[in-house]
Protein backbone atom coordinates (compact mmCIF):
# COMPACT_ATOMS: atom_id res chain seq x y z
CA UNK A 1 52.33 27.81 -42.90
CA UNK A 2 55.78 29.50 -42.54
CA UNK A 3 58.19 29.02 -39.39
CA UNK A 4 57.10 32.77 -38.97
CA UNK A 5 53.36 31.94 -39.01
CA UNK A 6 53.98 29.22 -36.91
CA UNK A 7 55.67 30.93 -34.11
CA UNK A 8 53.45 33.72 -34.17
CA UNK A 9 50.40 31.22 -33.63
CA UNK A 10 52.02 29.12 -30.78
CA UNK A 11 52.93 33.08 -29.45
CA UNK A 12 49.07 33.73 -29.21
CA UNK A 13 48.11 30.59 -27.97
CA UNK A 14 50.42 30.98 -24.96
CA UNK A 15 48.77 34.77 -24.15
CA UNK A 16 45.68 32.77 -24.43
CA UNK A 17 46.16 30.62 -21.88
CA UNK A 18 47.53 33.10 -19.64
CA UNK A 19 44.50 34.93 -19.92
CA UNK A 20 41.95 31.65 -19.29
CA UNK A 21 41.44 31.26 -22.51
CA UNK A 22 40.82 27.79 -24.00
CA UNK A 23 41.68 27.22 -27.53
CA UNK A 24 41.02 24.44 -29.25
CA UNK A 25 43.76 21.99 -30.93
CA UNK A 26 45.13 22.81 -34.39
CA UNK A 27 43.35 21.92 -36.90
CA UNK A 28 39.86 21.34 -34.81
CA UNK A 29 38.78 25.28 -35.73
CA UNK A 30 35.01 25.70 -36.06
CA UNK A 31 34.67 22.07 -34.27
CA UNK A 32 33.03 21.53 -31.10
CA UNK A 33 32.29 18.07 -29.97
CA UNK A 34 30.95 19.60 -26.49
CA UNK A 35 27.78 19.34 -26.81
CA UNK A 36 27.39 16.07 -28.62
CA UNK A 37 29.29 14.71 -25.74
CA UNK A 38 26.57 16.00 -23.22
CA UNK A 39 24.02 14.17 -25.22
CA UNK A 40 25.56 10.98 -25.58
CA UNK A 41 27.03 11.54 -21.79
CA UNK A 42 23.80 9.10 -19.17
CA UNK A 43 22.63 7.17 -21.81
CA UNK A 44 22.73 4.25 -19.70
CA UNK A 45 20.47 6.78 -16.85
CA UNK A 46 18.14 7.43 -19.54
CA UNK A 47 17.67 3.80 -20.43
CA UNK A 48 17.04 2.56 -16.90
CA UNK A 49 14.68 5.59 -16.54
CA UNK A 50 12.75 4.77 -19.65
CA UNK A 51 12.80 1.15 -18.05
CA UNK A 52 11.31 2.48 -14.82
CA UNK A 53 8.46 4.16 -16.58
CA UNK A 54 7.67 0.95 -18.63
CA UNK A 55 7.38 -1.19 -15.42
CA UNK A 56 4.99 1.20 -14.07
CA UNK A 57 2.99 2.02 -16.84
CA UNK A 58 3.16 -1.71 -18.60
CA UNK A 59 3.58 -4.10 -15.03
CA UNK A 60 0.65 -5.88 -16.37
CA UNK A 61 2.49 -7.15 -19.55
CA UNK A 62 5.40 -8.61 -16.44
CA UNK A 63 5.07 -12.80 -17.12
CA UNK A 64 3.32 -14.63 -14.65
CA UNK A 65 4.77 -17.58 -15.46
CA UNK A 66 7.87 -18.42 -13.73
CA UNK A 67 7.94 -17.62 -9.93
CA UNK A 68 4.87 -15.36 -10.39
CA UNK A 69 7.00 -12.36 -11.26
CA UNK A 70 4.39 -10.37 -12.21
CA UNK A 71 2.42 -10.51 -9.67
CA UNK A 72 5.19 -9.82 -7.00
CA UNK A 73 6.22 -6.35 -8.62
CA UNK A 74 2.40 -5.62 -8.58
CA UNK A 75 2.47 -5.73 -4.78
CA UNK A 76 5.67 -3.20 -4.68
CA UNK A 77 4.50 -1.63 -7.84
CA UNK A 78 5.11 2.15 -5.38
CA UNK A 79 8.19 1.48 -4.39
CA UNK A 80 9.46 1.74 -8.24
CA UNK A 81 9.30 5.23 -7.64
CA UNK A 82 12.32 5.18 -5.23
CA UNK A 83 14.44 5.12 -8.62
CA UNK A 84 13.74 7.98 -9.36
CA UNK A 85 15.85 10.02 -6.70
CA UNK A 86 18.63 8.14 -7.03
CA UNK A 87 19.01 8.22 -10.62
CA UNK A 88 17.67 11.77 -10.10
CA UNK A 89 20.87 12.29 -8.10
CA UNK A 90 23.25 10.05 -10.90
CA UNK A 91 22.27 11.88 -13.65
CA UNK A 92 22.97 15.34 -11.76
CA UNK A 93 26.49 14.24 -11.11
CA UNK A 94 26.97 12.92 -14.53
CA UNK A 95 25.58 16.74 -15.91
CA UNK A 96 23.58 14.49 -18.10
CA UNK A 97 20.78 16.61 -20.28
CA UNK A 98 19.12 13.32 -21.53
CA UNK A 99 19.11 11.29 -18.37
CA UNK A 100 17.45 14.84 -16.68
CA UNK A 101 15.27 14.54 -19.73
CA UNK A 102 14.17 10.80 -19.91
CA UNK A 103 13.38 11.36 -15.55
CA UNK A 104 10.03 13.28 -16.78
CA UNK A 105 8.59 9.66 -17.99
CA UNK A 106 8.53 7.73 -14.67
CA UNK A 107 7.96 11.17 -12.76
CA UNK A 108 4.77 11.51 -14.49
CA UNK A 109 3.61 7.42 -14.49
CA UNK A 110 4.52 7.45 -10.55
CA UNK A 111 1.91 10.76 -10.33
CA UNK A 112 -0.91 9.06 -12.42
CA UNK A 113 -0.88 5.99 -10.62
CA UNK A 114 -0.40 7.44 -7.00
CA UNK A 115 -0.34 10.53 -6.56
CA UNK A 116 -2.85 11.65 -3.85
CA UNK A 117 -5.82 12.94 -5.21
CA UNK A 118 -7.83 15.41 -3.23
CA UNK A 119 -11.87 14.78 -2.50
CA UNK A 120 -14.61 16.97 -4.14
CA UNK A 121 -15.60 19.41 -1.32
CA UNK A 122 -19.39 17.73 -1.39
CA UNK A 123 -17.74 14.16 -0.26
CA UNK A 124 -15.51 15.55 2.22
CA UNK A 125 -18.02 15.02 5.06
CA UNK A 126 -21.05 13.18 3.58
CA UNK A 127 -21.23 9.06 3.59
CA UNK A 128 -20.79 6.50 5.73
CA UNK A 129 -17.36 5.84 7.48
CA UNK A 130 -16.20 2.50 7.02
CA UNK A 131 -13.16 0.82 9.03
CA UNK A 132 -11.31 -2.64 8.11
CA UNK A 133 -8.79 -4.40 10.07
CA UNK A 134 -7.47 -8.09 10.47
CA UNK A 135 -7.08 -7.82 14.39
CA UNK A 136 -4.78 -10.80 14.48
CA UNK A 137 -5.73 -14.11 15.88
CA UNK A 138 -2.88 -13.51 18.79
CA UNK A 139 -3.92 -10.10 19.51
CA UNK A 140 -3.41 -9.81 23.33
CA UNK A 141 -5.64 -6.43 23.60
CA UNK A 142 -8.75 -7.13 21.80
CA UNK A 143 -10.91 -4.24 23.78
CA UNK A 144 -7.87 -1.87 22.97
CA UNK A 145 -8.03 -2.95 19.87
CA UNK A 146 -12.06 -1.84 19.41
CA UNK A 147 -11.32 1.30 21.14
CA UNK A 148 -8.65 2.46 19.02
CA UNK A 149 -10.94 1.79 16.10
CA UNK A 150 -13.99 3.86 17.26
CA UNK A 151 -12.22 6.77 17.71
CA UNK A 152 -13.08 7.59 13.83
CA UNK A 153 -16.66 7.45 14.50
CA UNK A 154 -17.71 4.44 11.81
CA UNK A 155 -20.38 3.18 10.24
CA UNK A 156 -19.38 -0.05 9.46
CA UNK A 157 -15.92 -1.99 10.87
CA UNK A 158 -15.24 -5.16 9.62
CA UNK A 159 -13.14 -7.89 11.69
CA UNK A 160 -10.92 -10.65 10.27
CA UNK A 161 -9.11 -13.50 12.62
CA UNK A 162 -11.48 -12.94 15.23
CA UNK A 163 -11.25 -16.04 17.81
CA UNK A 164 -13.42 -17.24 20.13
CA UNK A 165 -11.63 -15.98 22.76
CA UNK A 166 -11.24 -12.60 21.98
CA UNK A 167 -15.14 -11.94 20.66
CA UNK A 168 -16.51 -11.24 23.38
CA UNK A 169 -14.18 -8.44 23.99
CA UNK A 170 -14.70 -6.73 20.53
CA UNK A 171 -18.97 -7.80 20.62
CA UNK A 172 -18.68 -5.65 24.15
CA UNK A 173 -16.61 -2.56 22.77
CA UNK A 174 -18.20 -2.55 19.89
CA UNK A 175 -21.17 -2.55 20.63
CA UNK A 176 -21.01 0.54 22.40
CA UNK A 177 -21.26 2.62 18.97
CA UNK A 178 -22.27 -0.16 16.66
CA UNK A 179 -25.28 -2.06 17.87
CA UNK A 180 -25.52 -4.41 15.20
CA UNK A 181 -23.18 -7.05 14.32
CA UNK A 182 -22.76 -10.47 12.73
CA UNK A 183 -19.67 -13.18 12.63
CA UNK A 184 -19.13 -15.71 10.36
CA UNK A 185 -16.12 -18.22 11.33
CA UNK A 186 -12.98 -16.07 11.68
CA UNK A 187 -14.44 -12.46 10.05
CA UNK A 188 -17.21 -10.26 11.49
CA UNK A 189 -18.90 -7.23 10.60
CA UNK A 190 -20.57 -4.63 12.95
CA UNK A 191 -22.79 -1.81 12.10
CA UNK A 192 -24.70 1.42 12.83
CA UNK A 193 -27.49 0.52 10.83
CA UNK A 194 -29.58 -2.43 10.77
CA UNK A 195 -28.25 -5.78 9.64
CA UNK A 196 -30.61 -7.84 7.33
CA UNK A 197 -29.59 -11.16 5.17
CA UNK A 198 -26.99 -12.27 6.43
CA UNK A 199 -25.04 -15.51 5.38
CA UNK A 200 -21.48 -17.29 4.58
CA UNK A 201 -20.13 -16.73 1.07
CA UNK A 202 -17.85 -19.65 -0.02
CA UNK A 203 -14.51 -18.59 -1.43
CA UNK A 204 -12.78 -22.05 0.42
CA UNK A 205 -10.16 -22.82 -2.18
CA UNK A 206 -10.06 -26.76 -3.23
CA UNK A 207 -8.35 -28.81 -0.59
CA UNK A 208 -9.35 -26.42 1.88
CA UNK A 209 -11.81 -28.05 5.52
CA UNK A 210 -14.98 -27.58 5.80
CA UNK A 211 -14.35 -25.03 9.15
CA UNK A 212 -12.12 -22.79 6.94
CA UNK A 213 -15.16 -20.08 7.06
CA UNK A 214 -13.45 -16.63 5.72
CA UNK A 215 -16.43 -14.51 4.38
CA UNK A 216 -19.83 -13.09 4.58
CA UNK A 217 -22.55 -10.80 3.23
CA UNK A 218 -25.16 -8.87 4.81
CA UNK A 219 -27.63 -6.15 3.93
CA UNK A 220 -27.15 -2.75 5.77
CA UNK A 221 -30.34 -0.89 6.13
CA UNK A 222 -29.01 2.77 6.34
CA UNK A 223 -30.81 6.04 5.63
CA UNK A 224 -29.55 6.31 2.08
CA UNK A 225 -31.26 2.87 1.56
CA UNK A 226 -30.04 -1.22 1.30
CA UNK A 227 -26.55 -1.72 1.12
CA UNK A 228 -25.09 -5.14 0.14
CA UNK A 229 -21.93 -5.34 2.49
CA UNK A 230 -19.10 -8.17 2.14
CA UNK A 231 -16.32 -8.97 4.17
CA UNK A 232 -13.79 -11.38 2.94
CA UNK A 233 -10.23 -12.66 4.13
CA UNK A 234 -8.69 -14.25 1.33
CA UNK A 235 -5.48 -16.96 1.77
CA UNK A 236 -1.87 -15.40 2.46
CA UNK A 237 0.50 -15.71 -0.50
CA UNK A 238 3.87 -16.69 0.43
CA UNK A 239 7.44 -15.62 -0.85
CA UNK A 240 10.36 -18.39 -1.09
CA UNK A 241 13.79 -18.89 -2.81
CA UNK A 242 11.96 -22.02 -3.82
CA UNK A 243 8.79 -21.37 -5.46
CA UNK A 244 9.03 -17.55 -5.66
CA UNK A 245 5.92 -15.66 -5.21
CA UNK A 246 3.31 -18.43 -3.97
CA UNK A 247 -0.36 -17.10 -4.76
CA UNK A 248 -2.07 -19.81 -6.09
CA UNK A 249 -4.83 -20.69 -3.08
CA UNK A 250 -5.24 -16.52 -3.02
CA UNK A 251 -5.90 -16.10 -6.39
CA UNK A 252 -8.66 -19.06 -6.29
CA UNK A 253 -10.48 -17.42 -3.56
CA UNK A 254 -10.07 -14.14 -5.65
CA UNK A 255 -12.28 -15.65 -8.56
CA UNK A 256 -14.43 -16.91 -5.99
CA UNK A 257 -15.36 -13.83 -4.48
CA UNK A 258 -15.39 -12.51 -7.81
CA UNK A 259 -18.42 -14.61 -9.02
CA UNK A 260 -20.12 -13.83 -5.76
CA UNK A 261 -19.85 -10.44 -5.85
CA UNK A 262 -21.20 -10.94 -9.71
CA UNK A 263 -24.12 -12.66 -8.16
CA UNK A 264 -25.25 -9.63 -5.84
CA UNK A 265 -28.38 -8.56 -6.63
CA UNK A 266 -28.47 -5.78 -4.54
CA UNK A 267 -27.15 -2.44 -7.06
CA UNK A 268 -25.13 -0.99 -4.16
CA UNK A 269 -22.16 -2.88 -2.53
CA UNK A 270 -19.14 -2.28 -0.09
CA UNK A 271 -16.45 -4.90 0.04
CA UNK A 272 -14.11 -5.20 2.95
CA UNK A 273 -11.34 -6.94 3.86
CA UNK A 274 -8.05 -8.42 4.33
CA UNK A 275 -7.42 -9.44 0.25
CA UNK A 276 -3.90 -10.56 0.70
CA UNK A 277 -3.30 -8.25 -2.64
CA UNK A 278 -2.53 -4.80 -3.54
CA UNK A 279 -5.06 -3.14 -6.42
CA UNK A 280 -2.57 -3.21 -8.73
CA UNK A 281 -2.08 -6.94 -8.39
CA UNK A 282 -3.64 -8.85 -11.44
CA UNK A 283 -4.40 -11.60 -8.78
CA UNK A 284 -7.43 -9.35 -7.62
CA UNK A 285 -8.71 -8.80 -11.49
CA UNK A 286 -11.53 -10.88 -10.50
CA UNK A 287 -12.25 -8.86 -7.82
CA UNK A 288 -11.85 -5.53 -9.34
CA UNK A 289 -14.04 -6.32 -12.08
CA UNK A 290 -16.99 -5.86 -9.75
CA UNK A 291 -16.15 -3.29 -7.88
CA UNK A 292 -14.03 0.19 -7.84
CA UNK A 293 -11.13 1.14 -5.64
CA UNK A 294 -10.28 5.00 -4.51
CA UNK A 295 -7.99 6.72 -6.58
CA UNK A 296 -4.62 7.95 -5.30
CA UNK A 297 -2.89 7.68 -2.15
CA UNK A 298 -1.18 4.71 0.38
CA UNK A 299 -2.70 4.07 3.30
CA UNK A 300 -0.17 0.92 3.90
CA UNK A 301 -1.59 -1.06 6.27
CA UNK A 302 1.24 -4.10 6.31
CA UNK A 303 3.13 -4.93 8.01
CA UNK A 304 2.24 -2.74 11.20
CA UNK A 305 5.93 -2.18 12.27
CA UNK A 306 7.07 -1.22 8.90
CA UNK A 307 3.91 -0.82 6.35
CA UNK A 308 5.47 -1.16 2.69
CA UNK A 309 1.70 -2.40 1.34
CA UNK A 310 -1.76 -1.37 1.63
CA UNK A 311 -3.37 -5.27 1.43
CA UNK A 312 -6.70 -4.81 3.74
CA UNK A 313 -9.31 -2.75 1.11
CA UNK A 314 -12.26 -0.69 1.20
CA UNK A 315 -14.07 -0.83 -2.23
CA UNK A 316 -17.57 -0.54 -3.31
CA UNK A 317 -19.75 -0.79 -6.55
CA UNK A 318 -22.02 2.35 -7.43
CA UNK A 319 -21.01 4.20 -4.66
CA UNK A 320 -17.69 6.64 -4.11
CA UNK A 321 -14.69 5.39 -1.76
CA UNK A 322 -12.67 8.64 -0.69
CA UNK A 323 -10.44 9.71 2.06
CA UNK A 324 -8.47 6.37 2.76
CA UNK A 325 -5.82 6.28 5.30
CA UNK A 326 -4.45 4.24 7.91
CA UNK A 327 -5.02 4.25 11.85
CA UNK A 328 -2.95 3.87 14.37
CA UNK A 329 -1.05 0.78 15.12
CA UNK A 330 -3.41 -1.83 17.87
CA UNK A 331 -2.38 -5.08 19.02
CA UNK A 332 -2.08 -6.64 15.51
CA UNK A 333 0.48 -6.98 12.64
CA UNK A 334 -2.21 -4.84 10.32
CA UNK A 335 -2.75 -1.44 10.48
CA UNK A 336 -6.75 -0.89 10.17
CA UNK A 337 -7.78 1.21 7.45
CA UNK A 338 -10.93 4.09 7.09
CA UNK A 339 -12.36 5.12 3.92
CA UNK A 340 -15.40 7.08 3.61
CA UNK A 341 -18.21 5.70 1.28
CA UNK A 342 -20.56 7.94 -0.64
CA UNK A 343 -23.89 6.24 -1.80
């Protein structure tokens, strides 16, 4: 190019930029690296969003082994979906196409897995209304307590840490609405309908007295016919620096209540109770593998002054659980819980 070429170029250039122009250097003509940079640009977003979506679709494949990892992330498996604002908000800022992209993946596992899904019309009203609560074995209003929990009308409430003490509070509330009731050790169950066959089911862990007494079974006689109905408070789990996620005794009693709930012989059953497990915890496979859990939804129910897990459950076998949410807070660390149950 000539000094006259030259000068003539850098001359247009300058009216360029006076004009807002952008040029690009000399020599890059035909060139534009722009939108190859946008792509590349939250590749580390779109990796930890890809990430996100694994956990939630794949949290089964999490090792149990060391510190039962697994089975911890089960319990908070929800809460997963709090990543998704923020990087949401990252990838925004960054003007990242891919990161916006890759978001769609743990947008749409999050949905499947918990997304609130809405009842058939038919099962809005119809069933029985079931209630579970662990009422706390330091509950200082126990007829409060019973109260609070009739307000929903139910069916069926089942009781865990009841004491001594405080039963004859809940037996004289209770029984107000629910005429029939029966107690085994710590957990109780009281009814609408008539009671029939009722008796302990072991799910002691080894090592465990003989007066740790933490679940029964009875027959309901209700309009719709026999109902096999179960209430079971499995062990606590524990979380340490030490030992991580401790759910060893839980996850005994799990496979316990598992085989009993295999044994049933009655085609129609309603478990209820304070499981020390979320659903998606592979702790309760035993569990689940007899019976089916509502789809969608929260309803945490602990702890009561912050609920960040839903570990009391309504489930039942050949029958349809709908409509679960929590209740107000009573006198315990638990919310209670309602469901409605359609035989």
């Amino acid at each position: 190019m000539s000094d006259a070429d030259e000068h003539r170029t850098a001359g247009s250039r300058t009216f360029a930029r006076r004009l807002g122009i952008r040029c690009p250097a000399p020599g890059s003509w035909g060139t534009d690296h722009r939108g190859y940079s946008r792509l590349r640009r939250g590749r580390v977003l779109a990796a930890l969003a890809v990430l996100v979506a694994c956990l939630l679709t794949f949290h089964s494949a999490v090792p149990n082994t060391v510190g039962r990892i697994g089975s911890l992330l089960e319990t908070f498996l929800p809460w997963l979906g709090l990543a998704v604002p923020l990087l949401l908000v990252t990838a925004l800022l960054r003007r990242s196409v891919t990161a916006l992209v890759a978001l769609l993946l743990p947008v749409a596992a999050w949905s499947i897995l918990f997304a609130p899904r809405p009842a058939p019309a038919s099962e809005e009203r119809a069933g029985l209304v079931a209630v579970q609560h662990n009422v706390n074995d330091v509950n200082t209003d126990p007829a409060g307590t019973a109260r609070t929990l009739l307000r929903v009308r139910p069916d069926l409430v089942a009781l865990e840490e009841v004491t001594p003490a405080a039963l004859p509070a809940y037996e004289k509330e209770l029984a107000r609405h629910l005429p029939h009731h029966a107690v085994v050790g710590t957990v109780g169950l009281w009814s609408a309908h008539p009671l029939e066959d009722v008796r302990p089911v072991d799910i002691k862990p080894r090592g465990f007295g003989p007066g740790w007494n933490r679940a029964l079974r009875a027959t309901a006689v209700t309009p719709q016919g026999p109902v096999a109905v179960h209430v079971a408070h499995l062990p606590s789990v524990r979380l340490g620096l030490r030992h991580g996620f401790s759910s060893a005794w839980r996850d005994e009693s799990a496979r316990l209540l598992g085989a009993a709930l295999a044994a049933e012989k009655e085609a129609r059953v309603i478990l209820l109770g304070d499981l020390n497990s979320t659903v998606d915890d592979r702790g309760l496979d035993p569990v689940l593998a007899r019976v089916g859990v509502a789809g969608g939804g929260f309803a945490f129910s602990w702890p009561a002054s912050f609920p960040v897990a839903r570990i009391d459950q309504i489930m039942a076998r050949s029958a349809a659980v709908t409509r679960v949410r929590s209740l107000p807070a009573t006198g315990s660390d638990h919310l209670p819980i309602t469901a409605t149950i359609t035989l």
